[in-house]
PDB file of N, CA and C in Angstrom:
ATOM      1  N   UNK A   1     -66.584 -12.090  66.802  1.00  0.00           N
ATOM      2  CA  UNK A   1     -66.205 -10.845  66.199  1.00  0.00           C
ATOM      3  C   UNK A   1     -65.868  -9.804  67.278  1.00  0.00           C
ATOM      4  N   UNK A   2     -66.486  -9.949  68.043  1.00  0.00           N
ATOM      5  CA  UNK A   2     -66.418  -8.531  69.255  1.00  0.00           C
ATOM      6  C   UNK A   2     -65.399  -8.887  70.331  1.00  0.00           C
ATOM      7  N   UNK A   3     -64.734 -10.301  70.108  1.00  0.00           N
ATOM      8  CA  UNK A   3     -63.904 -10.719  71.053  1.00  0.00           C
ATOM      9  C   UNK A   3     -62.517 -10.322  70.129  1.00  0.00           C
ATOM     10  N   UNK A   4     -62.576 -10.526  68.788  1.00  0.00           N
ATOM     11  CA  UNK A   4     -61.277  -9.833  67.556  1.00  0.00           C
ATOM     12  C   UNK A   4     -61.155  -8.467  67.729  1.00  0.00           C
ATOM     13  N   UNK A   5     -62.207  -7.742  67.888  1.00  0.00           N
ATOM     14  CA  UNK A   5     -61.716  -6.162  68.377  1.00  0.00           C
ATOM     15  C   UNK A   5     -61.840  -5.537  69.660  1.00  0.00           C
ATOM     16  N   UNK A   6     -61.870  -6.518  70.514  1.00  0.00           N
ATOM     17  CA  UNK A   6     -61.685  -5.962  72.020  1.00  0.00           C
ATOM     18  C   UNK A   6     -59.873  -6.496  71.636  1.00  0.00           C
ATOM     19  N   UNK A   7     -59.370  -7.603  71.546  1.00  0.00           N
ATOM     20  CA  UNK A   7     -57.853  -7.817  71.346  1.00  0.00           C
ATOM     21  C   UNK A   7     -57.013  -6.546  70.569  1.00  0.00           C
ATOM     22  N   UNK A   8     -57.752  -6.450  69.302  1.00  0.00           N
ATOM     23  CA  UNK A   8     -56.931  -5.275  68.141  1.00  0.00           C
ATOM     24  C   UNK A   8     -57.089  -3.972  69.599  1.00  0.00           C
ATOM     25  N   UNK A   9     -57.891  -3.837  70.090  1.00  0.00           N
ATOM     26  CA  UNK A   9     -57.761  -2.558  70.783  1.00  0.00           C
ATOM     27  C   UNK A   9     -57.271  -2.403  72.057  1.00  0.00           C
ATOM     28  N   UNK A  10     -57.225  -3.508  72.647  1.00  0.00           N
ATOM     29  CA  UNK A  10     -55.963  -4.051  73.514  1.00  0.00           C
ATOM     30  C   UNK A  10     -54.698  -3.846  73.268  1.00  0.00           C
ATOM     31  N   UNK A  11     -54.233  -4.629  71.941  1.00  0.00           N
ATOM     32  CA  UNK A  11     -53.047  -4.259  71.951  1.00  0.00           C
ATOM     33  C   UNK A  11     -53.012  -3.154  70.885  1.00  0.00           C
ATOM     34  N   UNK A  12     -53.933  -2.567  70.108  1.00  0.00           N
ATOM     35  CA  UNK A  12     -53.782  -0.920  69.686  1.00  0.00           C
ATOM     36  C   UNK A  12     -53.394  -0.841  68.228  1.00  0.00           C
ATOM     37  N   UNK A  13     -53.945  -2.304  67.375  1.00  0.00           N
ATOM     38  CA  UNK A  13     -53.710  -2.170  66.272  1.00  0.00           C
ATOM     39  C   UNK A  13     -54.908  -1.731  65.658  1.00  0.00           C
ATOM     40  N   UNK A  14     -55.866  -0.897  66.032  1.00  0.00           N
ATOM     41  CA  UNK A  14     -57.162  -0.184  65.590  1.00  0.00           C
ATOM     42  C   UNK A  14     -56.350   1.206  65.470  1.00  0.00           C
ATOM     43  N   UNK A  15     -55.158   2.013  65.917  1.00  0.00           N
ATOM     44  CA  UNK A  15     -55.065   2.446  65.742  1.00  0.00           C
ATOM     45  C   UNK A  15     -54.067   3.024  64.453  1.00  0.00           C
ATOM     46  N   UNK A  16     -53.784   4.294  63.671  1.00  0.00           N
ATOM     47  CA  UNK A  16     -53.028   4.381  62.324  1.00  0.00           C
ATOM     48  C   UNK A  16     -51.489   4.540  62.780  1.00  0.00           C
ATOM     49  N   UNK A  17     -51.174   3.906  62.112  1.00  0.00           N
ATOM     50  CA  UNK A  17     -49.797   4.185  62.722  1.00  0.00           C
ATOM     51  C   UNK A  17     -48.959   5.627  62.276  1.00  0.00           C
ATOM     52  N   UNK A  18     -48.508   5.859  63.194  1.00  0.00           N
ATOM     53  CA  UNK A  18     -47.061   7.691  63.069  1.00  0.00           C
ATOM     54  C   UNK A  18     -46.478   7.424  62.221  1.00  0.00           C
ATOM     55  N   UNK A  19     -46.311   8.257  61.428  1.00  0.00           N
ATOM     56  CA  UNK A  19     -45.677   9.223  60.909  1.00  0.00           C
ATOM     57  C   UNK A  19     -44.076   8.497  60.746  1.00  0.00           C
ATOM     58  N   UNK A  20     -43.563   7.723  59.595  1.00  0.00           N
ATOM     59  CA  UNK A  20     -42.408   7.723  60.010  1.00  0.00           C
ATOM     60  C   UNK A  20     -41.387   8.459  59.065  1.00  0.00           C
ATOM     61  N   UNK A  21     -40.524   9.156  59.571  1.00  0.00           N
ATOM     62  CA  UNK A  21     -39.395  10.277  58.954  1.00  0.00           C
ATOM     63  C   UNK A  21     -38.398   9.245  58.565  1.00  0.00           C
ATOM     64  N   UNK A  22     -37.917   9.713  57.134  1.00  0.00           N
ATOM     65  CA  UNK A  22     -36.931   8.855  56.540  1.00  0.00           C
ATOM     66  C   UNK A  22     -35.485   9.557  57.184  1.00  0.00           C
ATOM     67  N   UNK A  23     -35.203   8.194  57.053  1.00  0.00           N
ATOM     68  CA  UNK A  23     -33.738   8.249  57.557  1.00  0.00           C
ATOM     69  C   UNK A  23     -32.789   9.260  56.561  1.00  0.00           C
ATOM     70  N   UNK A  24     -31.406   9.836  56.762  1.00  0.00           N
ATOM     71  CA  UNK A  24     -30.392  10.744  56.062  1.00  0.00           C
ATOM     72  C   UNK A  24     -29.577   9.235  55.452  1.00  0.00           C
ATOM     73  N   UNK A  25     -29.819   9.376  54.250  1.00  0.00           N
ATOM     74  CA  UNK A  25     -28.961   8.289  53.637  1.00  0.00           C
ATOM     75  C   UNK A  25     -27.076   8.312  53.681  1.00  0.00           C
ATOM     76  N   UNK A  26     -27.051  10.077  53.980  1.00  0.00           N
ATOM     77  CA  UNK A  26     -25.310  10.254  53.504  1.00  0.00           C
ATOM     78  C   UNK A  26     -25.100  11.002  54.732  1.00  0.00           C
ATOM     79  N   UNK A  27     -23.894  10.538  55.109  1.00  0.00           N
ATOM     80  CA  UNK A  27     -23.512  11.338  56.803  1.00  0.00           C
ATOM     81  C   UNK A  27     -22.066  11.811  56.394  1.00  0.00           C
ATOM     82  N   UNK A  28     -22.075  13.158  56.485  1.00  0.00           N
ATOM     83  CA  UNK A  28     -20.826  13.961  56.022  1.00  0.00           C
ATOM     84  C   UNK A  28     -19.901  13.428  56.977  1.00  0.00           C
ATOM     85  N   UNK A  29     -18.376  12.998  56.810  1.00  0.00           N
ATOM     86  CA  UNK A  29     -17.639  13.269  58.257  1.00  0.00           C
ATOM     87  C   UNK A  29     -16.835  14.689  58.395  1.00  0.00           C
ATOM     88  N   UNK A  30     -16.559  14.520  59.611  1.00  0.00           N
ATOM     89  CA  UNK A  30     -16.124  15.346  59.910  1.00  0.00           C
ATOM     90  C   UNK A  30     -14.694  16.081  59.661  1.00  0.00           C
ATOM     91  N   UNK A  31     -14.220  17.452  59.543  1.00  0.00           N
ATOM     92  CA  UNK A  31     -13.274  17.774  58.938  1.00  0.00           C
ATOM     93  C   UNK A  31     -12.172  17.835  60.139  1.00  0.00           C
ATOM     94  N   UNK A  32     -10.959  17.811  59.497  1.00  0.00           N
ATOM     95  CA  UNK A  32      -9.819  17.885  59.888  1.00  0.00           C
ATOM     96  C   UNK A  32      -9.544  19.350  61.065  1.00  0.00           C
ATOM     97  N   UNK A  33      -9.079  19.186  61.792  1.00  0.00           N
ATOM     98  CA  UNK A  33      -8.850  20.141  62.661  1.00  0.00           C
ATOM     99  C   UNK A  33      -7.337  20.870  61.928  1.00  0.00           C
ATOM    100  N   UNK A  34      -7.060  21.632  62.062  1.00  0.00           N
ATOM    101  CA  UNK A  34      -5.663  22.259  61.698  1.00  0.00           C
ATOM    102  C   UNK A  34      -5.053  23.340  62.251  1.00  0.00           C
ATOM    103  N   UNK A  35      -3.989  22.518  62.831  1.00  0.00           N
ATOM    104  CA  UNK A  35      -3.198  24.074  64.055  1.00  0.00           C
ATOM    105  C   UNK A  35      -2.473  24.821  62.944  1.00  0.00           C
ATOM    106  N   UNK A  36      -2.269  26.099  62.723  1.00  0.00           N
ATOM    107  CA  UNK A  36      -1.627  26.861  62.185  1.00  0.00           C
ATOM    108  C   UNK A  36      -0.141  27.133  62.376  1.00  0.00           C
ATOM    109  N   UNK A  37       1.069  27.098  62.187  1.00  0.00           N
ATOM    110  CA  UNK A  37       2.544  27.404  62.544  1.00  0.00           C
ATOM    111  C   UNK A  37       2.621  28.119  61.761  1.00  0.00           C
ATOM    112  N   UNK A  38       3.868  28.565  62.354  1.00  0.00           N
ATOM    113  CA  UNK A  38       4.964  29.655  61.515  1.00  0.00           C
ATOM    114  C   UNK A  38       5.128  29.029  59.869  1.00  0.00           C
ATOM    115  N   UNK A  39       5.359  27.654  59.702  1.00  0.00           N
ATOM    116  CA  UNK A  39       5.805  27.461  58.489  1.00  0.00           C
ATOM    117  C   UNK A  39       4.427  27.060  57.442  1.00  0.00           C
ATOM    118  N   UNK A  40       3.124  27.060  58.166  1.00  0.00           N
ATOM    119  CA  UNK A  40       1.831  26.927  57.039  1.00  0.00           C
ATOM    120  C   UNK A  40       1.077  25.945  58.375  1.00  0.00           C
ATOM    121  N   UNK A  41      -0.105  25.424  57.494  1.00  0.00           N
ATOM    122  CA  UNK A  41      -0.575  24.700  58.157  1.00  0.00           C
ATOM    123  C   UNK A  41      -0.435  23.397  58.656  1.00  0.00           C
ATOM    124  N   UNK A  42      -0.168  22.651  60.189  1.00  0.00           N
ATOM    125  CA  UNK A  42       0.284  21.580  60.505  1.00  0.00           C
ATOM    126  C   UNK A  42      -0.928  20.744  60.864  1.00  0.00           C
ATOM    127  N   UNK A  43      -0.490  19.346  60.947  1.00  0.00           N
ATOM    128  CA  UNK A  43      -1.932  18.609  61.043  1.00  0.00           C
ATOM    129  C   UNK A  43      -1.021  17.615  62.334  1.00  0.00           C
ATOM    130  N   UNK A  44      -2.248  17.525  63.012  1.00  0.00           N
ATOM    131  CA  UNK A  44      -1.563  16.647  64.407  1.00  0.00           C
ATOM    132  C   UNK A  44      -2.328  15.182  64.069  1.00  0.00           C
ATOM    133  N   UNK A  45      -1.670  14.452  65.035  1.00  0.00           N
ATOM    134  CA  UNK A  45      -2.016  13.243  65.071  1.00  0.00           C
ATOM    135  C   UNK A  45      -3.679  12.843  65.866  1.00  0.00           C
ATOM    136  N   UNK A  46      -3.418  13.667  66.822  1.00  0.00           N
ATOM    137  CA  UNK A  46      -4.624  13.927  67.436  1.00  0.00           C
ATOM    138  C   UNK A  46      -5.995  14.090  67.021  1.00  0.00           C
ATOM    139  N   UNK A  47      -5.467  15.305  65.752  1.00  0.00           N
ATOM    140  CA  UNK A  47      -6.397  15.607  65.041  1.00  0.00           C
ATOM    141  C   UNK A  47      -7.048  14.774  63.797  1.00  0.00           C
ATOM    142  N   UNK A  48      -6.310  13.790  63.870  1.00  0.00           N
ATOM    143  CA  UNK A  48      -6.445  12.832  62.510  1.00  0.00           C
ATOM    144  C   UNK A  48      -7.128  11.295  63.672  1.00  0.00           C
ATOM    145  N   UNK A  49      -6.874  11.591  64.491  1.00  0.00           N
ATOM    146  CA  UNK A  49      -7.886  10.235  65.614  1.00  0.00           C
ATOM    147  C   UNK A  49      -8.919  11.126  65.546  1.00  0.00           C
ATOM    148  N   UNK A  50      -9.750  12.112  65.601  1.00  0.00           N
ATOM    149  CA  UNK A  50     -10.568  12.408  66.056  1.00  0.00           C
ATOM    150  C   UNK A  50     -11.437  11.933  64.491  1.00  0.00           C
ATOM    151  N   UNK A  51     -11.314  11.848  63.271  1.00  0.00           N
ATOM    152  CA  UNK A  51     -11.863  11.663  62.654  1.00  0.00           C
ATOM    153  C   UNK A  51     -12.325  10.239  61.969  1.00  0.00           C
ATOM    154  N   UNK A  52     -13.342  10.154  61.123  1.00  0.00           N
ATOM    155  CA  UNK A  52     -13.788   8.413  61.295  1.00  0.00           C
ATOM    156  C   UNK A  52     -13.207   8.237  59.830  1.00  0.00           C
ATOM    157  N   UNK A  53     -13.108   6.766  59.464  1.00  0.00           N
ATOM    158  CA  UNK A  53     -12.491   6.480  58.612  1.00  0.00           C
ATOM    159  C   UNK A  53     -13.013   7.245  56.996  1.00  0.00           C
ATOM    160  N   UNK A  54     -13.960   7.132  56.857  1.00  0.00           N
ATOM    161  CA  UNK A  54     -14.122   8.208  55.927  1.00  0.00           C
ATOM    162  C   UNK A  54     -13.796   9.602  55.721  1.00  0.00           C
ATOM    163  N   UNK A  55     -14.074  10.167  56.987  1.00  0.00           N
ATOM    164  CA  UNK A  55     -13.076  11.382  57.082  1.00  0.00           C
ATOM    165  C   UNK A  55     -11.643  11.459  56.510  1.00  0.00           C
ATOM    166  N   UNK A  56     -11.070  10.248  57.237  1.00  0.00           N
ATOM    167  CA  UNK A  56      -9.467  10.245  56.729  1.00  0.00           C
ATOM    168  C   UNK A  56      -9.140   9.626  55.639  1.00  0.00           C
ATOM    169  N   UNK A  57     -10.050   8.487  54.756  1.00  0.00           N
ATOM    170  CA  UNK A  57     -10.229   8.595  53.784  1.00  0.00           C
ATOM    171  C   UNK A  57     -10.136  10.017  52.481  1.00  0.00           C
ATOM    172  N   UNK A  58     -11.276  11.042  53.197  1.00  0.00           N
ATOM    173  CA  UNK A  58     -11.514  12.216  52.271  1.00  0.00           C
ATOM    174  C   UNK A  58     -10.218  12.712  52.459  1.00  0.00           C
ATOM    175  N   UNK A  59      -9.782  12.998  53.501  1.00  0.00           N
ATOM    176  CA  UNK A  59      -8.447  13.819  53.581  1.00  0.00           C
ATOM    177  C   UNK A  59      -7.240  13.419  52.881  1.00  0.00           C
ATOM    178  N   UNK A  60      -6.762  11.881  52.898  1.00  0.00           N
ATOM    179  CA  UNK A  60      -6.145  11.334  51.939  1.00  0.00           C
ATOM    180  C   UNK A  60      -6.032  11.534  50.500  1.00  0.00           C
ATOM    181  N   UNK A  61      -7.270  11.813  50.211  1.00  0.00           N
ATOM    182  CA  UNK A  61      -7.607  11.942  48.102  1.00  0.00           C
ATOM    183  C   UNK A  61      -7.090  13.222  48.176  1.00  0.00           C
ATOM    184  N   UNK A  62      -7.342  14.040  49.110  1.00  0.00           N
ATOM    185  CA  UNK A  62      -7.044  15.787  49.004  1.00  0.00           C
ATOM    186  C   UNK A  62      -5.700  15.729  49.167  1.00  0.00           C
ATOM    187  N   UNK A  63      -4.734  15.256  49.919  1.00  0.00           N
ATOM    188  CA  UNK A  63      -3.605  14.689  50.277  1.00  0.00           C
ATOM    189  C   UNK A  63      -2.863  14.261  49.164  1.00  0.00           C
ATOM    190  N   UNK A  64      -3.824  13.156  48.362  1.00  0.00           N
ATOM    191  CA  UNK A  64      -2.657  12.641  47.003  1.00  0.00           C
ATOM    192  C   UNK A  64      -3.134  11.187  47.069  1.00  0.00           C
ATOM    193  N   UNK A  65      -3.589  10.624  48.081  1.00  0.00           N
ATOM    194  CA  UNK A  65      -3.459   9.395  48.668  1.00  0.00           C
ATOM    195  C   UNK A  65      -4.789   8.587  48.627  1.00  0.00           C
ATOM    196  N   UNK A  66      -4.602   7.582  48.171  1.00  0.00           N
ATOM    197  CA  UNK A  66      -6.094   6.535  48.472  1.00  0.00           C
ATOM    198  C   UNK A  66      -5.455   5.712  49.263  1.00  0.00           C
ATOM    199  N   UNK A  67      -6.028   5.874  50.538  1.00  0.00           N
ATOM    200  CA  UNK A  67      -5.746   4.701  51.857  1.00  0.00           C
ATOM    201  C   UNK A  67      -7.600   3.814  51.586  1.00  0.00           C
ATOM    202  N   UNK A  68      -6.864   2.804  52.124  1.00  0.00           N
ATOM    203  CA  UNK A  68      -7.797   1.753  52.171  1.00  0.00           C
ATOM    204  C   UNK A  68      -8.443   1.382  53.211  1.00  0.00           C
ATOM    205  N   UNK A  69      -9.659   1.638  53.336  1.00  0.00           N
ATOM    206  CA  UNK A  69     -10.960   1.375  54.633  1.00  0.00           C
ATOM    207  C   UNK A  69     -10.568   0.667  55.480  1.00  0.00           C
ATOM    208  N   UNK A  70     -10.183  -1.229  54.726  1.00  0.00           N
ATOM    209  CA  UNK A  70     -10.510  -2.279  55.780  1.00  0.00           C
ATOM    210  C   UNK A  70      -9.331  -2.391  56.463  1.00  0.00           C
ATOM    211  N   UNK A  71      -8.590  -1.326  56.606  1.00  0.00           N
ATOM    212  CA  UNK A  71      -7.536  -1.553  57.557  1.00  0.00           C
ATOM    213  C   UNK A  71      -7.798  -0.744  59.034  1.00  0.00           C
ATOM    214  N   UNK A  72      -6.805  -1.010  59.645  1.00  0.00           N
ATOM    215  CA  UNK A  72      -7.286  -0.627  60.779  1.00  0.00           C
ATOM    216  C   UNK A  72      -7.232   0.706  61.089  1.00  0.00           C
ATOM    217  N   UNK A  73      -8.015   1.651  61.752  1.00  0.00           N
ATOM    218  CA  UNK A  73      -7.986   3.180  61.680  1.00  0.00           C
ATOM    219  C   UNK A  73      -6.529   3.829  62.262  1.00  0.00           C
ATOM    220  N   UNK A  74      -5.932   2.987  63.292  1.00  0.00           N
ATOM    221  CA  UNK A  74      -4.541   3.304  63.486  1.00  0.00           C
ATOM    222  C   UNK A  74      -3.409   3.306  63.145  1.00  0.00           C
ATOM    223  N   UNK A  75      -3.960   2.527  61.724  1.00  0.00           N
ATOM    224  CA  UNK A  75      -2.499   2.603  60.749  1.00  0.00           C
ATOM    225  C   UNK A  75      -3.065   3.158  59.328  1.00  0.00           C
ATOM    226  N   UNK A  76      -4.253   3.941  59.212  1.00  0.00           N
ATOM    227  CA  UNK A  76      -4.840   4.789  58.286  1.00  0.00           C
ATOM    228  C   UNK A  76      -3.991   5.945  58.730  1.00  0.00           C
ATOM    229  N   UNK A  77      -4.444   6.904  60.241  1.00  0.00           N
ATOM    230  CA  UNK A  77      -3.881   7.976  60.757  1.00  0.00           C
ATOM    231  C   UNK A  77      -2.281   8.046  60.540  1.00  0.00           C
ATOM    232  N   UNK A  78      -1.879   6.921  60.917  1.00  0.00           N
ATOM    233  CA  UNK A  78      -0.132   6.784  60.523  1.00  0.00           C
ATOM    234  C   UNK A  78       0.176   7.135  59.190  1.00  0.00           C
ATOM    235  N   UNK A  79      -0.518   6.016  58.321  1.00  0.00           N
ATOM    236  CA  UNK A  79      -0.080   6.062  56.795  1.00  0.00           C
ATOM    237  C   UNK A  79      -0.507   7.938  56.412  1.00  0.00           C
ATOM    238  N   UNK A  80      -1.820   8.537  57.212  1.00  0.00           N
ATOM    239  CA  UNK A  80      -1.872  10.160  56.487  1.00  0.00           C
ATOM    240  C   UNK A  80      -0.718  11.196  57.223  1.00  0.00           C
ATOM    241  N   UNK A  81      -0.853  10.233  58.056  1.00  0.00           N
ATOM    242  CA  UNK A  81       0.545  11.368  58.937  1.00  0.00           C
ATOM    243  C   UNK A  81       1.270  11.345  58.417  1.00  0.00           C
ATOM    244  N   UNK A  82       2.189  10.590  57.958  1.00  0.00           N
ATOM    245  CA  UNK A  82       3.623  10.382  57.204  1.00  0.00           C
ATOM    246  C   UNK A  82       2.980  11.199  56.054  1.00  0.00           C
ATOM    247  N   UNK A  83       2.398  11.280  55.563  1.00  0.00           N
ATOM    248  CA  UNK A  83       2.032  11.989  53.895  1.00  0.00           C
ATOM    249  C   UNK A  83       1.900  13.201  54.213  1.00  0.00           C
ATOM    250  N   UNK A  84       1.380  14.144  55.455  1.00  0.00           N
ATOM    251  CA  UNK A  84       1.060  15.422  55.670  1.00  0.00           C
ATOM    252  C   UNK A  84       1.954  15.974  56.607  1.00  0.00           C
ATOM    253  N   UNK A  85       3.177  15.454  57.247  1.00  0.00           N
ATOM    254  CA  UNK A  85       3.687  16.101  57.727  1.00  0.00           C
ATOM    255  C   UNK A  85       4.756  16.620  57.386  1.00  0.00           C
TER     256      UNK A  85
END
């Protein structure tokens, strides 16, 4: 018996374990950057890489457009570019 809790306290399972903080189930992305012109608001290409596919997802529905995830993010940005510029 005294050789089972010299081990548990060795390796420190006598003690309670911390505290654990739940994870954020929903991760907002991030919004669209937008340079302003003379003729309204313009959207760069740049600004449409900087965002993750859900991002450009959201921007799409606002857009008009349901682009599709499993494609590749460089022909997501293309397909919203052509629609917003």
């Amino acid at each position: 018996m005294f050789l089972i809790e010299w081990i548990k306290k060795l390796f420190g399972l006598n003690e309670t374990p911390a505290k654990v903080q739940p994870i954020k189930a929903k991760v907002e992305p991030k919004k669209a950057a937008v340079a302003k012109g003379p003729k309204g608001p313009k959207v760069t290409k740049a600004a449409l890489n900087k965002l993750t596919k859900a991002g450009l997802e959201e921007e799409g529905r606002k857009a008009g457009i349901e682009l599709d995830k499993r494609k590749k993010k460089a022909d997501l940005v293309n397909e919203l570019y052509k629609v917003l510029k």
